[in-house]
PDB file of N, CA and C in Angstrom:
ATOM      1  N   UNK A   1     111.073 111.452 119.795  1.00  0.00           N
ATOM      2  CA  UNK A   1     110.909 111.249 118.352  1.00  0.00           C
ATOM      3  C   UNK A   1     109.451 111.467 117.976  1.00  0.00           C
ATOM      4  N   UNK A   2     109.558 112.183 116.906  1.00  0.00           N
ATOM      5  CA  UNK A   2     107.726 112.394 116.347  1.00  0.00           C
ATOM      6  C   UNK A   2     108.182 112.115 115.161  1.00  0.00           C
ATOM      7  N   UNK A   3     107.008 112.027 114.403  1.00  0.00           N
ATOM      8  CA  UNK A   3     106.598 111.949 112.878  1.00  0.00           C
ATOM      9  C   UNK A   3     105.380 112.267 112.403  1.00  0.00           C
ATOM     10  N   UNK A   4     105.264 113.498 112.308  1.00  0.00           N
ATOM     11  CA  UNK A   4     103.847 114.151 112.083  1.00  0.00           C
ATOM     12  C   UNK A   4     103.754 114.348 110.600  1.00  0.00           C
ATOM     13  N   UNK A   5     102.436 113.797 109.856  1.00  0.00           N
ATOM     14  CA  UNK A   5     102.364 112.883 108.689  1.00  0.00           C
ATOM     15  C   UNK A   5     101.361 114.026 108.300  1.00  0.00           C
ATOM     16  N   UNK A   6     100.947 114.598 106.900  1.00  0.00           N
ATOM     17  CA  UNK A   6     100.166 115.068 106.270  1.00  0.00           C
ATOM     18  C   UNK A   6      99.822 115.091 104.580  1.00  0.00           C
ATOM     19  N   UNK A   7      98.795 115.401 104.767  1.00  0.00           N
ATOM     20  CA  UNK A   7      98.007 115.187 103.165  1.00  0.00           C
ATOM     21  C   UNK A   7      97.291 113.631 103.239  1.00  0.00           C
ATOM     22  N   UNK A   8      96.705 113.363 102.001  1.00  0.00           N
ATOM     23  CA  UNK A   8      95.509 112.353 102.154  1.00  0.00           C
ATOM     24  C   UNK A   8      94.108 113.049 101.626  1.00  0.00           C
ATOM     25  N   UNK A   9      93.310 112.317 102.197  1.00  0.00           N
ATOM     26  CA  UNK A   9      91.828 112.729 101.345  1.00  0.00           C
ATOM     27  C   UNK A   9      91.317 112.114 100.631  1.00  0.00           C
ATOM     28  N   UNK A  10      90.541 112.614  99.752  1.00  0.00           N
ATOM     29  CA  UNK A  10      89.615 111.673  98.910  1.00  0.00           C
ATOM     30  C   UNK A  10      89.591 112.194  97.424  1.00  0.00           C
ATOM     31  N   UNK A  11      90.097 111.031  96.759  1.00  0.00           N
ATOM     32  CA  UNK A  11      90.104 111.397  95.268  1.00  0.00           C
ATOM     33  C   UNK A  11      89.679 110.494  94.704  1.00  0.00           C
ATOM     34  N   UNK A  12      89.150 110.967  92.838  1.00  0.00           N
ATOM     35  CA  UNK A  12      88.689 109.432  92.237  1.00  0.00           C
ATOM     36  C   UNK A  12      89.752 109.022  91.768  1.00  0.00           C
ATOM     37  N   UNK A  13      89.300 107.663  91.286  1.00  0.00           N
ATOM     38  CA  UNK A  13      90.106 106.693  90.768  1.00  0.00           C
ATOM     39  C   UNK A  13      91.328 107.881  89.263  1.00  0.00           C
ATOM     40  N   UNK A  14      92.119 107.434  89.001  1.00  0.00           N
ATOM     41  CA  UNK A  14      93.334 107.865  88.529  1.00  0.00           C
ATOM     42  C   UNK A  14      93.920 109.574  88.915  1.00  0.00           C
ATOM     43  N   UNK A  15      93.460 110.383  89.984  1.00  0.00           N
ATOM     44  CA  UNK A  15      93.944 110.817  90.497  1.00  0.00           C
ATOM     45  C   UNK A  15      95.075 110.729  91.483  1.00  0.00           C
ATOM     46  N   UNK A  16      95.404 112.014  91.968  1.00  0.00           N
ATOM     47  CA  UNK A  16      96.763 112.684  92.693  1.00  0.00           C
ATOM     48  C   UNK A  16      97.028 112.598  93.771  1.00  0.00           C
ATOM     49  N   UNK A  17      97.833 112.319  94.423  1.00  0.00           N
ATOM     50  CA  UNK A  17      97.628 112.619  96.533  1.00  0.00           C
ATOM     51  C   UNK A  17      99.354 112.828  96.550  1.00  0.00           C
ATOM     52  N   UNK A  18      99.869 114.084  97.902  1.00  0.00           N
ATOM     53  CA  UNK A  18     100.661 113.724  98.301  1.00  0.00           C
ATOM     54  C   UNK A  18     101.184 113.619  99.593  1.00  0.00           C
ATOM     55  N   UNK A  19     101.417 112.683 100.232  1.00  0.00           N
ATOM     56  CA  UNK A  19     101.614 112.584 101.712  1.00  0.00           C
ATOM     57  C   UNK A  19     103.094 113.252 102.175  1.00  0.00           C
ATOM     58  N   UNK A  20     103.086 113.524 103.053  1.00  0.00           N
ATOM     59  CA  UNK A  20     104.525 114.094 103.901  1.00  0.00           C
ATOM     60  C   UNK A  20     104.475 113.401 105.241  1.00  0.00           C
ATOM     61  N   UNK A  21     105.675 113.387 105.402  1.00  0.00           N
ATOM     62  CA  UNK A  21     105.960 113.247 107.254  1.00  0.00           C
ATOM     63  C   UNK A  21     107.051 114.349 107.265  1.00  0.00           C
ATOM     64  N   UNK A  22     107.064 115.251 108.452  1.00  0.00           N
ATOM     65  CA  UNK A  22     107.793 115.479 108.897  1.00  0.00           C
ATOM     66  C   UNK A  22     108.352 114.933 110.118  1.00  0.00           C
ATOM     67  N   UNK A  23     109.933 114.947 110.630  1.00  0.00           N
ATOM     68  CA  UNK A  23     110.263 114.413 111.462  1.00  0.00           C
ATOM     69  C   UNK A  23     110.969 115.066 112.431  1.00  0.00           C
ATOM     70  N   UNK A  24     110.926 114.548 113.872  1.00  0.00           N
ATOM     71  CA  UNK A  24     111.778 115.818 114.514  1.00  0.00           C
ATOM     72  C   UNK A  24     112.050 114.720 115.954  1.00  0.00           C
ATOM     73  N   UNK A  25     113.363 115.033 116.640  1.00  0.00           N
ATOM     74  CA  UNK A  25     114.064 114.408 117.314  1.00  0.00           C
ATOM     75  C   UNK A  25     114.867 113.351 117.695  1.00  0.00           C
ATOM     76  N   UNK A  26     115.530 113.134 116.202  1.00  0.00           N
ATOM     77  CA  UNK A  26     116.024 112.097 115.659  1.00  0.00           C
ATOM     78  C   UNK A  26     116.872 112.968 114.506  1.00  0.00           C
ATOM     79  N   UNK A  27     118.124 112.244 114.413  1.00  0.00           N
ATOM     80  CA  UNK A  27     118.797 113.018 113.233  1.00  0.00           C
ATOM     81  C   UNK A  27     118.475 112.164 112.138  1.00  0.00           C
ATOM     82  N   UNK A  28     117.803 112.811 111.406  1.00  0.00           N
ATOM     83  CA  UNK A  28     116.988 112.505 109.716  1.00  0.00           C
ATOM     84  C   UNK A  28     117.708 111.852 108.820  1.00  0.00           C
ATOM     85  N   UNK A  29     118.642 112.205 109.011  1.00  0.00           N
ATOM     86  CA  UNK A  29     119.842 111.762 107.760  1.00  0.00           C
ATOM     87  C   UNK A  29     120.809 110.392 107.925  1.00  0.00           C
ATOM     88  N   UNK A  30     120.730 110.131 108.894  1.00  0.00           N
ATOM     89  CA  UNK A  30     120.895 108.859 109.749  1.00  0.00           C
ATOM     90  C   UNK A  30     120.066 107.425 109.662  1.00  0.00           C
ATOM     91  N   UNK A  31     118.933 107.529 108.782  1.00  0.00           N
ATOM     92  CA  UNK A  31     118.021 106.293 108.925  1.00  0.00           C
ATOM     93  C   UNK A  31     117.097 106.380 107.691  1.00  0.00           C
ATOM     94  N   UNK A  32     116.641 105.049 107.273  1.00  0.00           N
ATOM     95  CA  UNK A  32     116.149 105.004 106.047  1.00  0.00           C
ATOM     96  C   UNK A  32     114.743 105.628 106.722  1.00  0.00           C
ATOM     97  N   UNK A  33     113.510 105.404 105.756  1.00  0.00           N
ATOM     98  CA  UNK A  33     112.216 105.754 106.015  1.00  0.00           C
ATOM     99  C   UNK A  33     111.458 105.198 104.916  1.00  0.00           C
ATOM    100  N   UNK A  34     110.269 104.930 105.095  1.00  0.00           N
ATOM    101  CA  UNK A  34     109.339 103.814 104.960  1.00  0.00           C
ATOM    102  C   UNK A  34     107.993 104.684 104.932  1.00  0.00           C
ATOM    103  N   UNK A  35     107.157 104.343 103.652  1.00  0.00           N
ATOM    104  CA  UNK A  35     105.620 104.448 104.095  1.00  0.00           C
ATOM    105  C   UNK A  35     105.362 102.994 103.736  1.00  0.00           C
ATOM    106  N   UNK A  36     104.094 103.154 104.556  1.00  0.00           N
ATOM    107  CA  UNK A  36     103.012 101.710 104.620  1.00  0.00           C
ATOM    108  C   UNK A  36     102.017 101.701 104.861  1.00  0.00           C
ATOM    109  N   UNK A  37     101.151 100.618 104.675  1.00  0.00           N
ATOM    110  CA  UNK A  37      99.572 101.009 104.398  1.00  0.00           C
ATOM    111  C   UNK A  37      98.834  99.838 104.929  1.00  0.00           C
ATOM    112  N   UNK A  38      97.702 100.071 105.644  1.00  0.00           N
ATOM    113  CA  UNK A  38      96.908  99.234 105.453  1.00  0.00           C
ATOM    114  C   UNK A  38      94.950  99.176 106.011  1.00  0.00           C
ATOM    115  N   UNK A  39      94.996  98.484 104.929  1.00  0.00           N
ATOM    116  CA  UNK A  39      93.387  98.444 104.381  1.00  0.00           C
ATOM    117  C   UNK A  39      92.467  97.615 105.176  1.00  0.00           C
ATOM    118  N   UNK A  40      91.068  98.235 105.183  1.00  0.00           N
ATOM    119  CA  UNK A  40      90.770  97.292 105.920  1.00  0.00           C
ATOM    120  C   UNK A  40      90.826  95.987 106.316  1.00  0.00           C
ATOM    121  N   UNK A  41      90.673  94.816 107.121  1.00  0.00           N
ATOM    122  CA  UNK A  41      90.915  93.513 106.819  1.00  0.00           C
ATOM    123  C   UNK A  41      92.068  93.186 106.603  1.00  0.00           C
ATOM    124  N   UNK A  42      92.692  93.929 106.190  1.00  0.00           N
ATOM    125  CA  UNK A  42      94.390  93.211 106.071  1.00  0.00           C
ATOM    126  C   UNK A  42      95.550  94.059 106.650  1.00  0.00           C
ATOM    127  N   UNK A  43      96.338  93.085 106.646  1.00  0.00           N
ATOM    128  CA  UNK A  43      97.592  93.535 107.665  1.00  0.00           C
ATOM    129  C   UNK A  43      98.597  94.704 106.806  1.00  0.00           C
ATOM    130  N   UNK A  44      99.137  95.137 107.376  1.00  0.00           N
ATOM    131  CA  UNK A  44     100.219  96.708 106.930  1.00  0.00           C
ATOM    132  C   UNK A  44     101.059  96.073 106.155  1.00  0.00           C
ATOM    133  N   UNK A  45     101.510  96.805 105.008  1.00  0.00           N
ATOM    134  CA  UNK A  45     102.295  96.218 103.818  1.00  0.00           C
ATOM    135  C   UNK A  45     103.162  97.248 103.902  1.00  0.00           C
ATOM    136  N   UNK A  46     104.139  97.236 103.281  1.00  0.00           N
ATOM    137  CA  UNK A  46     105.186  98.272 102.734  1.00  0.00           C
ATOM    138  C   UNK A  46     105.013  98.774 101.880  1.00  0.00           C
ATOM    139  N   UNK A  47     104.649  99.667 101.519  1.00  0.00           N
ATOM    140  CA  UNK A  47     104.751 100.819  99.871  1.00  0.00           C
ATOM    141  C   UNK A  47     105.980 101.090  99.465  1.00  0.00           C
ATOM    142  N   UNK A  48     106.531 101.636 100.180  1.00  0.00           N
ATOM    143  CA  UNK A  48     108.093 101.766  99.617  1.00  0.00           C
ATOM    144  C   UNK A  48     108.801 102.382 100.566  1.00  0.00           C
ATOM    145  N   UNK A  49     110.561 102.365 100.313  1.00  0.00           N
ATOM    146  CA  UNK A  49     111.211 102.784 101.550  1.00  0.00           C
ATOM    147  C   UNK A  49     112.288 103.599 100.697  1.00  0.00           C
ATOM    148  N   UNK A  50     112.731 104.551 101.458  1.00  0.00           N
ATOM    149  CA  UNK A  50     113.906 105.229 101.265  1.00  0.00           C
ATOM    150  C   UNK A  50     115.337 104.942 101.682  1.00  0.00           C
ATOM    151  N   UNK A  51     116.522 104.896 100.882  1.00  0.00           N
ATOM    152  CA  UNK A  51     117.530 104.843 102.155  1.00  0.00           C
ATOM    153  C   UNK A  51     117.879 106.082 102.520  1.00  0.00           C
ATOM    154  N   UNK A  52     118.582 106.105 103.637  1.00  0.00           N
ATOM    155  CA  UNK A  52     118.904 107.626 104.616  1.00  0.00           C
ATOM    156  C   UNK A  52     119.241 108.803 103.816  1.00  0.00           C
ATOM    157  N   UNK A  53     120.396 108.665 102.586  1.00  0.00           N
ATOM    158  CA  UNK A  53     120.660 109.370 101.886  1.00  0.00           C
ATOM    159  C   UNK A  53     119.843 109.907 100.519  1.00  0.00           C
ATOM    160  N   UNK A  54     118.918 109.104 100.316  1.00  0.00           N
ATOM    161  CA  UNK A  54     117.903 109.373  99.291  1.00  0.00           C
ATOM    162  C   UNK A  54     118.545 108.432  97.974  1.00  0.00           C
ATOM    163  N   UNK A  55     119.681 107.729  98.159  1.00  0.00           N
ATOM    164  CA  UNK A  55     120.179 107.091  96.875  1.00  0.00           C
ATOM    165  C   UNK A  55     119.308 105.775  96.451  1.00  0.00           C
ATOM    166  N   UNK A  56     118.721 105.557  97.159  1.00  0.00           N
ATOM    167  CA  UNK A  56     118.411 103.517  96.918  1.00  0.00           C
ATOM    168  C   UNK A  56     116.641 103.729  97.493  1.00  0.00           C
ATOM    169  N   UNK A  57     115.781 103.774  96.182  1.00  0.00           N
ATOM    170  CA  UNK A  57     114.864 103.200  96.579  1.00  0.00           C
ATOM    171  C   UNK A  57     113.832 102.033  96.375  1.00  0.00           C
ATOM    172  N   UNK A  58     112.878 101.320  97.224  1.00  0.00           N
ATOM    173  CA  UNK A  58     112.516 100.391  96.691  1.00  0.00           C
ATOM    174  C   UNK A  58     110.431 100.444  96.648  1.00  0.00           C
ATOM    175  N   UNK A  59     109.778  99.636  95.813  1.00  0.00           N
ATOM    176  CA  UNK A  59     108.159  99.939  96.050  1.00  0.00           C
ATOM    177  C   UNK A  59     107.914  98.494  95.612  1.00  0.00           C
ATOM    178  N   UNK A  60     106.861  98.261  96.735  1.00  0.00           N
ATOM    179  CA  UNK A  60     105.625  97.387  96.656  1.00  0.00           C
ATOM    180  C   UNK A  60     105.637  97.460  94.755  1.00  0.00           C
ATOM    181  N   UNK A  61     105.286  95.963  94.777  1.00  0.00           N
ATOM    182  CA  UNK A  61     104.948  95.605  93.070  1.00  0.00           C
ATOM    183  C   UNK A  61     104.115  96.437  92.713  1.00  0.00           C
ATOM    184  N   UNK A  62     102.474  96.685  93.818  1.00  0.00           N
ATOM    185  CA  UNK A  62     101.690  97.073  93.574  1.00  0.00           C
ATOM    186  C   UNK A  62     101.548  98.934  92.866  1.00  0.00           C
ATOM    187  N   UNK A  63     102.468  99.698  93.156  1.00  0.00           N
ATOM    188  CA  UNK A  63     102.669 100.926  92.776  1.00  0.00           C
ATOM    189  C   UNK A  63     103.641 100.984  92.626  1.00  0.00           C
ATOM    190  N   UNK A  64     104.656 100.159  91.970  1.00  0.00           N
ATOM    191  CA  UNK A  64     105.787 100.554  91.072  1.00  0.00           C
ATOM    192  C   UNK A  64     104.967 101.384  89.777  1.00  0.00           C
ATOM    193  N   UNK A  65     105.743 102.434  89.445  1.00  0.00           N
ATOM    194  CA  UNK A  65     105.376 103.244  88.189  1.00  0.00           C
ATOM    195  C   UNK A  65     104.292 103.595  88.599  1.00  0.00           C
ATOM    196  N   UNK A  66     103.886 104.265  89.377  1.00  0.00           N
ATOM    197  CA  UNK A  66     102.768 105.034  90.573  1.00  0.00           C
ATOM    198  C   UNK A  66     103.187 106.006  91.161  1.00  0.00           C
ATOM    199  N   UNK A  67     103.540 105.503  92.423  1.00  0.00           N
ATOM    200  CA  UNK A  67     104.542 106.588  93.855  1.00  0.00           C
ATOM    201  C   UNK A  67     105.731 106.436  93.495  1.00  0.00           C
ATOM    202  N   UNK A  68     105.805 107.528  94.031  1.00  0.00           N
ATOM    203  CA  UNK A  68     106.982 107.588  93.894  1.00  0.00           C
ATOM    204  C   UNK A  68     107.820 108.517  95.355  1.00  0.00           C
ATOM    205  N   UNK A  69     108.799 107.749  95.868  1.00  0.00           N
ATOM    206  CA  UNK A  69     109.046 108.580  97.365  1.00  0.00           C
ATOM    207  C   UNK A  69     109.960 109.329  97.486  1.00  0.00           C
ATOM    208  N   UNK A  70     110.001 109.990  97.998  1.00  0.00           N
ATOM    209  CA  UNK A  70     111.452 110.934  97.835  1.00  0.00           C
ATOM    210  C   UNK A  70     111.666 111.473  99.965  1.00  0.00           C
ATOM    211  N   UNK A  71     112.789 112.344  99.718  1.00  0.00           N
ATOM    212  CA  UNK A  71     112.660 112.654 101.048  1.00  0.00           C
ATOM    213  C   UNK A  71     113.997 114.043 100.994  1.00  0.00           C
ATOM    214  N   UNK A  72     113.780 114.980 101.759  1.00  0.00           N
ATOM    215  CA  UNK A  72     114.690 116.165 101.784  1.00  0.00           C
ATOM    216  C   UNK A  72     115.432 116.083 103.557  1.00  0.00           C
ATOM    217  N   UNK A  73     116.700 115.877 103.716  1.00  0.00           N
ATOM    218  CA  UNK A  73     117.068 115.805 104.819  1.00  0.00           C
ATOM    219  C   UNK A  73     117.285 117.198 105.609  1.00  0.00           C
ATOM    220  N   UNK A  74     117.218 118.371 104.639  1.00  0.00           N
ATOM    221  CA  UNK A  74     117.614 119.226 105.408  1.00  0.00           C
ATOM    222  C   UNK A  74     116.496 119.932 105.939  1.00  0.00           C
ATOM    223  N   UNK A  75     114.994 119.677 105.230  1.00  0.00           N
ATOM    224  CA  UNK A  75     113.652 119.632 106.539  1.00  0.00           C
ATOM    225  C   UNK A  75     113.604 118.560 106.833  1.00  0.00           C
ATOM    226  N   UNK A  76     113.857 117.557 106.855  1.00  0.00           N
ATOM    227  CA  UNK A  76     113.543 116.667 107.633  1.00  0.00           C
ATOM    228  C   UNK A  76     112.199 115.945 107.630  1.00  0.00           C
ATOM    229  N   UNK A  77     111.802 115.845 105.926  1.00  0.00           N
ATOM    230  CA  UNK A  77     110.735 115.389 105.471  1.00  0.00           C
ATOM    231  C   UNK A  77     110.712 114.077 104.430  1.00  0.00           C
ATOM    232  N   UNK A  78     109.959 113.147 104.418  1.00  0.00           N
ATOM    233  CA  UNK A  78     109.858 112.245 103.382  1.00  0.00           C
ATOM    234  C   UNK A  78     108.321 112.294 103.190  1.00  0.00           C
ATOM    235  N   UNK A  79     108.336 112.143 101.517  1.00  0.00           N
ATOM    236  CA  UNK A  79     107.339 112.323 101.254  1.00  0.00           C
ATOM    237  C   UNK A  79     106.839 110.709  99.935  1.00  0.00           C
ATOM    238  N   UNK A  80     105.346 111.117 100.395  1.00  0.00           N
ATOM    239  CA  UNK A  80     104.657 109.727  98.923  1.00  0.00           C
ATOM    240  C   UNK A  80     104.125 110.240  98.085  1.00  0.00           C
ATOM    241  N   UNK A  81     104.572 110.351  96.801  1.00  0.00           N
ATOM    242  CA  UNK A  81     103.491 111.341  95.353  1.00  0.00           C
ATOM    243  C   UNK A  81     102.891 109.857  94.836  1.00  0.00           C
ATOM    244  N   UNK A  82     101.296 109.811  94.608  1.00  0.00           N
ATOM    245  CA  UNK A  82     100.768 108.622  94.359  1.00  0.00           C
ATOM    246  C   UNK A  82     100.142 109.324  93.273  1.00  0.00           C
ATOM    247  N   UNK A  83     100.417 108.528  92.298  1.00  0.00           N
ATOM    248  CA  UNK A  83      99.448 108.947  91.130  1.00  0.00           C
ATOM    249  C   UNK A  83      99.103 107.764  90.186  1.00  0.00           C
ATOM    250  N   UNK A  84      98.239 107.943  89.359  1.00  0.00           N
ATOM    251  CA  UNK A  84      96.994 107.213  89.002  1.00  0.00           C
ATOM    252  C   UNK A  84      96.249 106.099  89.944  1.00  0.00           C
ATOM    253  N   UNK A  85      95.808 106.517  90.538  1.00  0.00           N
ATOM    254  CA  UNK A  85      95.475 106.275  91.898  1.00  0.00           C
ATOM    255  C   UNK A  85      94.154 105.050  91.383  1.00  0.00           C
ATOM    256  N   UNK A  86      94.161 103.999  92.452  1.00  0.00           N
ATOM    257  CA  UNK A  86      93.067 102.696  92.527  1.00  0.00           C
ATOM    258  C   UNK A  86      92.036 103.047  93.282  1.00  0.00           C
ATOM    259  N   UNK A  87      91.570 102.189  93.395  1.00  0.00           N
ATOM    260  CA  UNK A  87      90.260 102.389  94.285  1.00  0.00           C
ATOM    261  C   UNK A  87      91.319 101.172  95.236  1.00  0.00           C
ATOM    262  N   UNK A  88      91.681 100.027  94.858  1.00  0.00           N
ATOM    263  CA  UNK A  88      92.760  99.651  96.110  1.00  0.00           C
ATOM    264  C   UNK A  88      93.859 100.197  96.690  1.00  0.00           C
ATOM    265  N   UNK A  89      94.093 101.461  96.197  1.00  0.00           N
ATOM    266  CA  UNK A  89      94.887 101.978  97.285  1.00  0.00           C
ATOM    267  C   UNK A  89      94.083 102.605  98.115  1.00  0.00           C
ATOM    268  N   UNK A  90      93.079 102.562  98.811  1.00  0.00           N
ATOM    269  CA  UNK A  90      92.338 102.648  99.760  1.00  0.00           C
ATOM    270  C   UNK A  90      92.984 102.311 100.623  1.00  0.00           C
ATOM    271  N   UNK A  91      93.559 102.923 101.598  1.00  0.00           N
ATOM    272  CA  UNK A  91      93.512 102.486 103.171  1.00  0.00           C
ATOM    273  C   UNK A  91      94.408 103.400 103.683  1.00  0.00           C
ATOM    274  N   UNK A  92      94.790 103.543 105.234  1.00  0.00           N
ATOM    275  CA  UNK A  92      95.849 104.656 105.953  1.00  0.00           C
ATOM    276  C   UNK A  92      97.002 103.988 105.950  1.00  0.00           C
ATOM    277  N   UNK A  93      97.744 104.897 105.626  1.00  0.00           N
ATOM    278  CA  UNK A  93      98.524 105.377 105.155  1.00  0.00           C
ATOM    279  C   UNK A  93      99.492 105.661 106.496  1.00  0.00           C
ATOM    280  N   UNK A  94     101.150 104.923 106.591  1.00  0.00           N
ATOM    281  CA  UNK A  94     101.942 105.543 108.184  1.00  0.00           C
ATOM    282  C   UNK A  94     103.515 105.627 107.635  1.00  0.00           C
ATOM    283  N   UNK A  95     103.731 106.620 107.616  1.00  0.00           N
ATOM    284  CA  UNK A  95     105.244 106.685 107.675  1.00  0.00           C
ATOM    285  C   UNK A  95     105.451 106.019 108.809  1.00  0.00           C
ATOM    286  N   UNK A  96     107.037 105.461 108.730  1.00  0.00           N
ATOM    287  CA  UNK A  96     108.075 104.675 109.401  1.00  0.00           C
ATOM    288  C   UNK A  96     109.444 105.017 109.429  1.00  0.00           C
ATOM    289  N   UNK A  97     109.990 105.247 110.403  1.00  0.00           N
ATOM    290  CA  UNK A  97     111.496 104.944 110.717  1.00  0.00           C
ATOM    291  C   UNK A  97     112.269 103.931 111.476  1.00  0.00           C
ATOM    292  N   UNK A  98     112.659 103.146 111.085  1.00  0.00           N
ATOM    293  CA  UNK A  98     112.746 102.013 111.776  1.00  0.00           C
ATOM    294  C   UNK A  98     114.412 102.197 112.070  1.00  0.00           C
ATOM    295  N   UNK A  99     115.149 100.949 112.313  1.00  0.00           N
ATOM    296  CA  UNK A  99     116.475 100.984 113.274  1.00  0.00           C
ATOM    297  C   UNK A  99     116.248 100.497 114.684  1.00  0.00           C
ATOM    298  N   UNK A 100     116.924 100.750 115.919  1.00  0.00           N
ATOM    299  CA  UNK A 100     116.668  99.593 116.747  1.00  0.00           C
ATOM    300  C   UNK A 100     115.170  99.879 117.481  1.00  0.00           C
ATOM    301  N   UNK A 101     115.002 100.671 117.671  1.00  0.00           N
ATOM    302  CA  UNK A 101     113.308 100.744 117.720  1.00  0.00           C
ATOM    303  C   UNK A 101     112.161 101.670 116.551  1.00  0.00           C
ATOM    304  N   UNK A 102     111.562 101.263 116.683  1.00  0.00           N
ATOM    305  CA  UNK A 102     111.074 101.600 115.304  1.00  0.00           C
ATOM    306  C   UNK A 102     109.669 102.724 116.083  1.00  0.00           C
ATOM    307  N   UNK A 103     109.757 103.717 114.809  1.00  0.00           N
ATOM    308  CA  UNK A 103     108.720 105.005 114.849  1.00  0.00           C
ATOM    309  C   UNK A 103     107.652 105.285 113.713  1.00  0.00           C
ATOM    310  N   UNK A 104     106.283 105.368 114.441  1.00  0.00           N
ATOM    311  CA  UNK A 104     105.405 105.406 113.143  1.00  0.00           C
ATOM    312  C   UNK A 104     104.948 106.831 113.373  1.00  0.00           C
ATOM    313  N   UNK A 105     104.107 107.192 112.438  1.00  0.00           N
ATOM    314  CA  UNK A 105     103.692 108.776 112.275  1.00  0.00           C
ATOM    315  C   UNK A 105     102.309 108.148 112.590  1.00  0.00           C
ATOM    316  N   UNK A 106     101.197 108.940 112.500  1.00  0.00           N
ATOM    317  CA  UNK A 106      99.594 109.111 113.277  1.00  0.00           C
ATOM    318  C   UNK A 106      98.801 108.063 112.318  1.00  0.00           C
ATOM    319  N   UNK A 107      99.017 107.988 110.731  1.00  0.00           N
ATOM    320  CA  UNK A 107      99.054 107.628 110.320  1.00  0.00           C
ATOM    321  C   UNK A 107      97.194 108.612 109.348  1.00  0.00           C
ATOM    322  N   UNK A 108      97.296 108.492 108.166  1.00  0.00           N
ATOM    323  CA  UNK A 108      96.595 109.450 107.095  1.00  0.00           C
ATOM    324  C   UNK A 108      95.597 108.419 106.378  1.00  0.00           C
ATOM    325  N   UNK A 109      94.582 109.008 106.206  1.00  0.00           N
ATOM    326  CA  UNK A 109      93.375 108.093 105.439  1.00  0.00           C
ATOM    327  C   UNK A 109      93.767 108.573 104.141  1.00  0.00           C
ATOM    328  N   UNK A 110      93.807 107.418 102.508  1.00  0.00           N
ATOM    329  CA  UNK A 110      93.771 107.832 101.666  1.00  0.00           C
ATOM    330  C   UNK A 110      92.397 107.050 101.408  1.00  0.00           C
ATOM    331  N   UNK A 111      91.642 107.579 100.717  1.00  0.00           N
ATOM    332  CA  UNK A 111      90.535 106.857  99.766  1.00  0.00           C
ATOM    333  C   UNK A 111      90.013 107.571  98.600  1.00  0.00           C
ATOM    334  N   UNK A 112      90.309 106.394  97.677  1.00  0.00           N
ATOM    335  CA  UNK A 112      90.447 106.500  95.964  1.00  0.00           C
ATOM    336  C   UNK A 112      88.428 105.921  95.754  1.00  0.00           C
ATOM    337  N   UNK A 113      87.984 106.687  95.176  1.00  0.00           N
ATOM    338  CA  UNK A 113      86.453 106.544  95.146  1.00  0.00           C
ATOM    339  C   UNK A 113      85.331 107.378  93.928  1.00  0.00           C
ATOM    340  N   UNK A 114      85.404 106.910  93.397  1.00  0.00           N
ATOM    341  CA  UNK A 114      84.257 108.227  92.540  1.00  0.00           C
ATOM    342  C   UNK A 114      82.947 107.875  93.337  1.00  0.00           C
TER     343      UNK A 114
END
């Protein structure tokens, strides 16, 4: 199982970012998926999760009406569109697939900064 994660960078405050994972050795369509974050000093939170089929999703209070996640099963990608971006959404950034053992991607620096 991999999860090779891209996009990130550095933008100012109410700007754009969009992250991807792709996934490979695992059937995609089979399991929800998850990004999550965390900032310095503090422990990994949930941003939001997908279910397997793309019908049901849920987000952190903090970027409701922000990100927004989506995911395409037939590449085998889920992705995070973050927009109007904080200076607290600062921190890396890890896709997740969880189920009975759980898989993270490398995990992506975002930082929101003028």
């Amino acid at each position: 199982v991999q999860l090779v994660q891209s996009g990130g960078g550095l933008v100012q405050p109410g700007g754009s970012l969009r992250l991807s994972c792709t996934a490979s050795g695992f059937t995609f369509g089979l399991y929800a998926m998850s990004w999550y974050r965390q900032a310095p000093g503090k422990e990994r939170e949930l941003v939001a999760r997908i279910s397997n089929a793309g019908s049901s999703r849920e987000y952190a209070d903090s970027v409701k009406g922000r990100f927004t996640i989506s995911r395409d099963n037939a590449k085998y990608t889920v992705s995070l569109q973050m927009n109007s971006l904080k200076p607290e959404d600062t921190a890396v950034y890890y896709c997740r697939r969880g189920g009975h053992i759980e898989y993270w991607g490398q995990g992506t620096q975002v930082t929101v900064s003028s």
